[in-house]
N, C-alpha and C. Protein backbone atom coordinates (compact mmCIF):
# COMPACT_ATOMS: atom_id res chain seq x y z
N UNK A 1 -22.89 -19.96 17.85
CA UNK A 1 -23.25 -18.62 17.44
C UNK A 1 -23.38 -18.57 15.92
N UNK A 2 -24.25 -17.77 15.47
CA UNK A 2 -24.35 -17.55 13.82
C UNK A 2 -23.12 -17.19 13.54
N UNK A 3 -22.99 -17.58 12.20
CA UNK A 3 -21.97 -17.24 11.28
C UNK A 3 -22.65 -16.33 10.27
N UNK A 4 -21.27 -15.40 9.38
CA UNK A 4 -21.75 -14.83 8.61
C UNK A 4 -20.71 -15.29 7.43
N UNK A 5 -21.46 -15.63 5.92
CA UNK A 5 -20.45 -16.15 4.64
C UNK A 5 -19.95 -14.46 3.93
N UNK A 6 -18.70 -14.82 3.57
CA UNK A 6 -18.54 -13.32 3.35
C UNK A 6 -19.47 -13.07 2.58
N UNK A 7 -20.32 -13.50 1.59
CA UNK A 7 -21.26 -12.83 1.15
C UNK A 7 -22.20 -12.19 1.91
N UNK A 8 -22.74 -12.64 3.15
CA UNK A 8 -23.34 -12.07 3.32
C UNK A 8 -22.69 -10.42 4.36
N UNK A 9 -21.49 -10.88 4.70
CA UNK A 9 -20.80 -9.98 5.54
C UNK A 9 -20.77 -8.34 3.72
N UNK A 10 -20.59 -8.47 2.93
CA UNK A 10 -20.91 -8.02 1.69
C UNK A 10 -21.71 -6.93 1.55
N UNK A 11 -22.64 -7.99 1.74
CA UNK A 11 -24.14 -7.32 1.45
C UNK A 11 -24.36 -6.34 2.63
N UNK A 12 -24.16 -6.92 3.84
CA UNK A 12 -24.84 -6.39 4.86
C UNK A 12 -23.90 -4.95 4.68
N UNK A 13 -22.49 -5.04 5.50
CA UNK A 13 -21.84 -3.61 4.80
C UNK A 13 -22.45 -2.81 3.60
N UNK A 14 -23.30 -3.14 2.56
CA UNK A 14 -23.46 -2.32 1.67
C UNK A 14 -24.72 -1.69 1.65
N UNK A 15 -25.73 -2.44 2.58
CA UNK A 15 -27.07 -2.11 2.89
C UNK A 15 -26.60 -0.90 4.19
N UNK A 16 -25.74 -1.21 5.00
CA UNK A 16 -25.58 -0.04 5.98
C UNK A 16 -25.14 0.87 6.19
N UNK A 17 -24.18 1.38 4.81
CA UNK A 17 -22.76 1.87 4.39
C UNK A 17 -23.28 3.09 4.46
N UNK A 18 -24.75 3.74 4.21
CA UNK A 18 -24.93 5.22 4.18
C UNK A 18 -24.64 6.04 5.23
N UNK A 19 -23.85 6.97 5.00
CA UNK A 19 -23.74 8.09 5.89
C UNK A 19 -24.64 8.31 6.64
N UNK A 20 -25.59 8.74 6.28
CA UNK A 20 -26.74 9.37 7.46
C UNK A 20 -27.19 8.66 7.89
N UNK A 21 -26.26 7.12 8.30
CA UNK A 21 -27.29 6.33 9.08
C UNK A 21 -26.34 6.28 10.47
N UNK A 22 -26.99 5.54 11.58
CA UNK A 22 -26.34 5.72 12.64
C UNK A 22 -24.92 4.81 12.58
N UNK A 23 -23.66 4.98 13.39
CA UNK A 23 -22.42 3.77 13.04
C UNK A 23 -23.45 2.46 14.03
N UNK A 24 -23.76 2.11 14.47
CA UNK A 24 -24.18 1.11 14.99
C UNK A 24 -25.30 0.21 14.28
N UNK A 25 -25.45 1.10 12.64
CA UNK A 25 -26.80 -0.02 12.33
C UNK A 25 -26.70 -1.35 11.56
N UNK A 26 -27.30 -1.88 11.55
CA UNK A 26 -26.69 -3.21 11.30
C UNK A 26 -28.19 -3.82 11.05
N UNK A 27 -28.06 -5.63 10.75
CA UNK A 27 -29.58 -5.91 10.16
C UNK A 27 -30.08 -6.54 11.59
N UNK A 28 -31.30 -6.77 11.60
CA UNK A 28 -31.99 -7.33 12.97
C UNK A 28 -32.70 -8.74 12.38
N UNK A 29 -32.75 -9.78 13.27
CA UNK A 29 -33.49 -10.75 13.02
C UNK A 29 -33.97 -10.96 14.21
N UNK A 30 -35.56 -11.29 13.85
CA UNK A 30 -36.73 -11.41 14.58
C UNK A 30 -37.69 -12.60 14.29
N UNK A 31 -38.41 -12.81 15.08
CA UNK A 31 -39.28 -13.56 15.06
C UNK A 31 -40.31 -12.91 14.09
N UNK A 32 -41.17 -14.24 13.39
CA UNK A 32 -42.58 -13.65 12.83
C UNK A 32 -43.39 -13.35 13.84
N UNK A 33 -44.27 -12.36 13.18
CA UNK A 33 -45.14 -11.92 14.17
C UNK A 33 -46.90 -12.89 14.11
N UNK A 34 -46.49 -13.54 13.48
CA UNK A 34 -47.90 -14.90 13.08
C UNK A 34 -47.58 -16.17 14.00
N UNK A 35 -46.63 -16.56 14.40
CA UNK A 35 -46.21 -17.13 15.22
C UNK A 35 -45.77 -18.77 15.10
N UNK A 36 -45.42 -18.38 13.22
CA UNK A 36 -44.46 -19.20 12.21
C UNK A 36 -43.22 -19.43 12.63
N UNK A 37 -42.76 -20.32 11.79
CA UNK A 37 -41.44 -20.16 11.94
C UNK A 37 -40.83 -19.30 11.15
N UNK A 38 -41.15 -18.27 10.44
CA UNK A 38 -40.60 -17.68 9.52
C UNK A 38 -39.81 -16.38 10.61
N UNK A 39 -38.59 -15.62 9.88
CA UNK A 39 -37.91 -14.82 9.88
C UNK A 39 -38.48 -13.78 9.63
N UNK A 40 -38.50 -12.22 10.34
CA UNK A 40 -37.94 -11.10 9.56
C UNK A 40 -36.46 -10.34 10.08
N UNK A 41 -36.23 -9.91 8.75
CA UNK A 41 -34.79 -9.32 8.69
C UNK A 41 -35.31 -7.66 8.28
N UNK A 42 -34.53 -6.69 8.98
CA UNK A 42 -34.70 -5.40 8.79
C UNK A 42 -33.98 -4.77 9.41
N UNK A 43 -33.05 -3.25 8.57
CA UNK A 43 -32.15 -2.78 9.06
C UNK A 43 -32.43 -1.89 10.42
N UNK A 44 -31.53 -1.85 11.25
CA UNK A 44 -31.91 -1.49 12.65
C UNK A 44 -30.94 -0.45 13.26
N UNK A 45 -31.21 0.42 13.98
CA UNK A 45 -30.41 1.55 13.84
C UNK A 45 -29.19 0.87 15.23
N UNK A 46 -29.90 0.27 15.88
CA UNK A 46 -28.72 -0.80 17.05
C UNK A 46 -29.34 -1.30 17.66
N UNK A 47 -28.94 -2.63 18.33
CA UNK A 47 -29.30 -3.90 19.09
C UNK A 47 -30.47 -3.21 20.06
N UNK A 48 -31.09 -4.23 20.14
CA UNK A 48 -32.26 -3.63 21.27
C UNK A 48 -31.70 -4.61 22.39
N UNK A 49 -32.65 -4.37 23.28
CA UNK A 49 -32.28 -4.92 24.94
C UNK A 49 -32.36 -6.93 24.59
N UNK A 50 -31.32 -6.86 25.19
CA UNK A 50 -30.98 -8.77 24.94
C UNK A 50 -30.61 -9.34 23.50
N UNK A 51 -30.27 -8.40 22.71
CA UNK A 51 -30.30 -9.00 21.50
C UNK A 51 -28.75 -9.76 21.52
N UNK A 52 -28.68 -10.67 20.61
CA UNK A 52 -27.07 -11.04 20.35
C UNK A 52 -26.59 -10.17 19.25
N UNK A 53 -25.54 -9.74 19.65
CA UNK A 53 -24.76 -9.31 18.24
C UNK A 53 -23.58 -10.14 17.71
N UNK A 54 -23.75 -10.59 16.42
CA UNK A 54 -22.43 -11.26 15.98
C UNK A 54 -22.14 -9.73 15.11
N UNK A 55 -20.64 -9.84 14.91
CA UNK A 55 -20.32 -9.16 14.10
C UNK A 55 -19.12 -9.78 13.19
N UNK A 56 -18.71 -9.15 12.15
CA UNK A 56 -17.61 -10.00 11.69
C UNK A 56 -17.48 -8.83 10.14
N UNK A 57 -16.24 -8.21 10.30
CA UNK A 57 -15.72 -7.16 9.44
C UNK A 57 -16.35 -6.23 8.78
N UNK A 58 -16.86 -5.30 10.09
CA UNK A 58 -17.89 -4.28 10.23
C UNK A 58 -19.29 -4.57 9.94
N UNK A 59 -19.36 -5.67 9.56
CA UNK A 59 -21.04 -5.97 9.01
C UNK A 59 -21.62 -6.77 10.47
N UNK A 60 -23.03 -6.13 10.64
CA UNK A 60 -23.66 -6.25 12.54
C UNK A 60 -24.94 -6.65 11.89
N UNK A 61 -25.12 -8.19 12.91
CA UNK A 61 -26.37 -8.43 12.97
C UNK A 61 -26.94 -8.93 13.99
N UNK A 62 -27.82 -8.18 14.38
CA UNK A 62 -28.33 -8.57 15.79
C UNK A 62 -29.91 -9.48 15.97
N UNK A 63 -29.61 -10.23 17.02
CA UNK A 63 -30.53 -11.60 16.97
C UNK A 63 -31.29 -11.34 17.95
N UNK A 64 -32.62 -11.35 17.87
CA UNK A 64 -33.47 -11.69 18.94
C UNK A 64 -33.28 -12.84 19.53
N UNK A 65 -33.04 -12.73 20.74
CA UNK A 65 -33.01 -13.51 22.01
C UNK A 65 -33.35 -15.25 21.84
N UNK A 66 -34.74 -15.05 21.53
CA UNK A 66 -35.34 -16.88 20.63
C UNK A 66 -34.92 -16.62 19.60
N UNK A 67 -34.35 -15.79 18.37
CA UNK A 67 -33.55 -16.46 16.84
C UNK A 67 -32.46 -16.47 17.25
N UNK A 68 -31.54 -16.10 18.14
CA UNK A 68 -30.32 -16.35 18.18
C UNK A 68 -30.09 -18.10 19.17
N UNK A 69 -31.10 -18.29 19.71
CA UNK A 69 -30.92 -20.05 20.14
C UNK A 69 -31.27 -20.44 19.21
N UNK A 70 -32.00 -19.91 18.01
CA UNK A 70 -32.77 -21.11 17.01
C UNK A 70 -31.15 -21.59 15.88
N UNK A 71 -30.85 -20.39 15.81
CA UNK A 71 -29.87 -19.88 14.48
C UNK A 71 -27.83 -20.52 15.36
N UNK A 72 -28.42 -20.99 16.36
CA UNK A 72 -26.84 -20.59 17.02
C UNK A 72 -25.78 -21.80 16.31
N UNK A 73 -26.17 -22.32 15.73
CA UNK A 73 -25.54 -23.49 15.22
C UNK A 73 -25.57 -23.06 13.19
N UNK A 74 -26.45 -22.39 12.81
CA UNK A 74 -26.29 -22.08 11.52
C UNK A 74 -25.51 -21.22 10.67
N UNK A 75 -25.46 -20.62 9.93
CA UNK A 75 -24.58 -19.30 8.68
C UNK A 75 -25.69 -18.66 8.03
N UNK A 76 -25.29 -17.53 7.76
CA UNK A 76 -25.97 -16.57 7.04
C UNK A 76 -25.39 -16.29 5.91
N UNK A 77 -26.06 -16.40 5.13
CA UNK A 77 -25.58 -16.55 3.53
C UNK A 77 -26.48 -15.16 2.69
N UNK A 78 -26.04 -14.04 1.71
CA UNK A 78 -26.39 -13.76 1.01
C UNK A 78 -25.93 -13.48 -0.35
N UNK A 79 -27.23 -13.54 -1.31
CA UNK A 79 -26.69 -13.28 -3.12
C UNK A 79 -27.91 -12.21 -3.06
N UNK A 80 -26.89 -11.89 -4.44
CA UNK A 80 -27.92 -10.36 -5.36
C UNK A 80 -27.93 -10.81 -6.53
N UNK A 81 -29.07 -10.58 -7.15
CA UNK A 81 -29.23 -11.17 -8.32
C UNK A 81 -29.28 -10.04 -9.46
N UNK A 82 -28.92 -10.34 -10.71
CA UNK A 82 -28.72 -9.18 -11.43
C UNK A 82 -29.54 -8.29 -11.82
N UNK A 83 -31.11 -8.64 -10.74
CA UNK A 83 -32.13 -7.29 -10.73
C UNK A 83 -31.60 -6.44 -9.79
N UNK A 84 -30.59 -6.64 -8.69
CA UNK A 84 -29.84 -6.32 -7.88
C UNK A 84 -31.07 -6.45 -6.23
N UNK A 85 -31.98 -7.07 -6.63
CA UNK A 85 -32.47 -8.11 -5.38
C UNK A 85 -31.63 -9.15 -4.56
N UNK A 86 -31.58 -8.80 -3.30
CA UNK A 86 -31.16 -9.42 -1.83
C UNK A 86 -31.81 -10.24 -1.61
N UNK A 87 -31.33 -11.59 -1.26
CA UNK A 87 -31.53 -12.96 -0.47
C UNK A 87 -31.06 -13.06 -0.03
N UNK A 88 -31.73 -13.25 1.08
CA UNK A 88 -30.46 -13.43 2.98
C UNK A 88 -31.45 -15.22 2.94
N UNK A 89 -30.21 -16.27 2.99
CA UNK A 89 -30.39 -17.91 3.54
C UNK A 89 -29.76 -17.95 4.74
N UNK A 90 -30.78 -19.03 5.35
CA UNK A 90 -29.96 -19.87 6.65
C UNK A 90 -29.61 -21.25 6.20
N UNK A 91 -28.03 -21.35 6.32
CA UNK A 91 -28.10 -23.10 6.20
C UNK A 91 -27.47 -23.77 7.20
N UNK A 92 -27.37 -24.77 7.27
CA UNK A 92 -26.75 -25.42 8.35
C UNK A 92 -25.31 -24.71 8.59
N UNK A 93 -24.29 -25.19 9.66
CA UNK A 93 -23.09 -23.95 9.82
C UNK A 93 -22.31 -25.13 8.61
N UNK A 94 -22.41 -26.01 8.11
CA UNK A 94 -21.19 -26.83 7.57
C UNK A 94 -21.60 -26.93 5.94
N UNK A 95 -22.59 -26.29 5.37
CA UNK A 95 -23.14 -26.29 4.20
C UNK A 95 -22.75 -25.27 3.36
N UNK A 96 -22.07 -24.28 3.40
CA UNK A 96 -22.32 -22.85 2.72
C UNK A 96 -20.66 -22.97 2.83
């Protein structure tokens, strides 16, 4: 199953932390829609049908069905950089 580095457990809490959002939202990872291997990540108001949810100290991220077999062995890593721009990495689970 994915892991999350507390950084990214961090970030994600701070991207979801607003009040007027629902308690269940959390980030989503999906497949590209080009039919890359690339990722999208986007906040989601809660898991859709089959998704995986890892969670790990209130911060929720839910996996589409094919990224959560792709990812099930990796970590989720994020930094902010002092433009206060978000980078969400995947690295191997033993790297980060």
């Amino acid at each position: 199953m994915l892991t999350l580095t507390s950084g990214a457990v961090q970030v994600i809490r701070t991207v979801t932390a607003n009040p007027e959002l629902p308690p269940d939202t959390g980030i989503r990872i999906e497949s590209g829609t080009d039919g890359s291997d690339a990722l999208r990540l986007s906040v989601a108001p809660a898991p859709e049908a089959g998704d995986q949810v890892v969670e790990e100290e209130g911060a929720k991220v839910y996996l589409e069905p094919a990224v959560a077999v792709m990812l099930d062995d990796k970590k989720l890593d994020a930094q902010v950089d002092p433009q206060g721009d978000v980078a969400f990495t995947i690295a191997e689970g033993t790297e980060i």
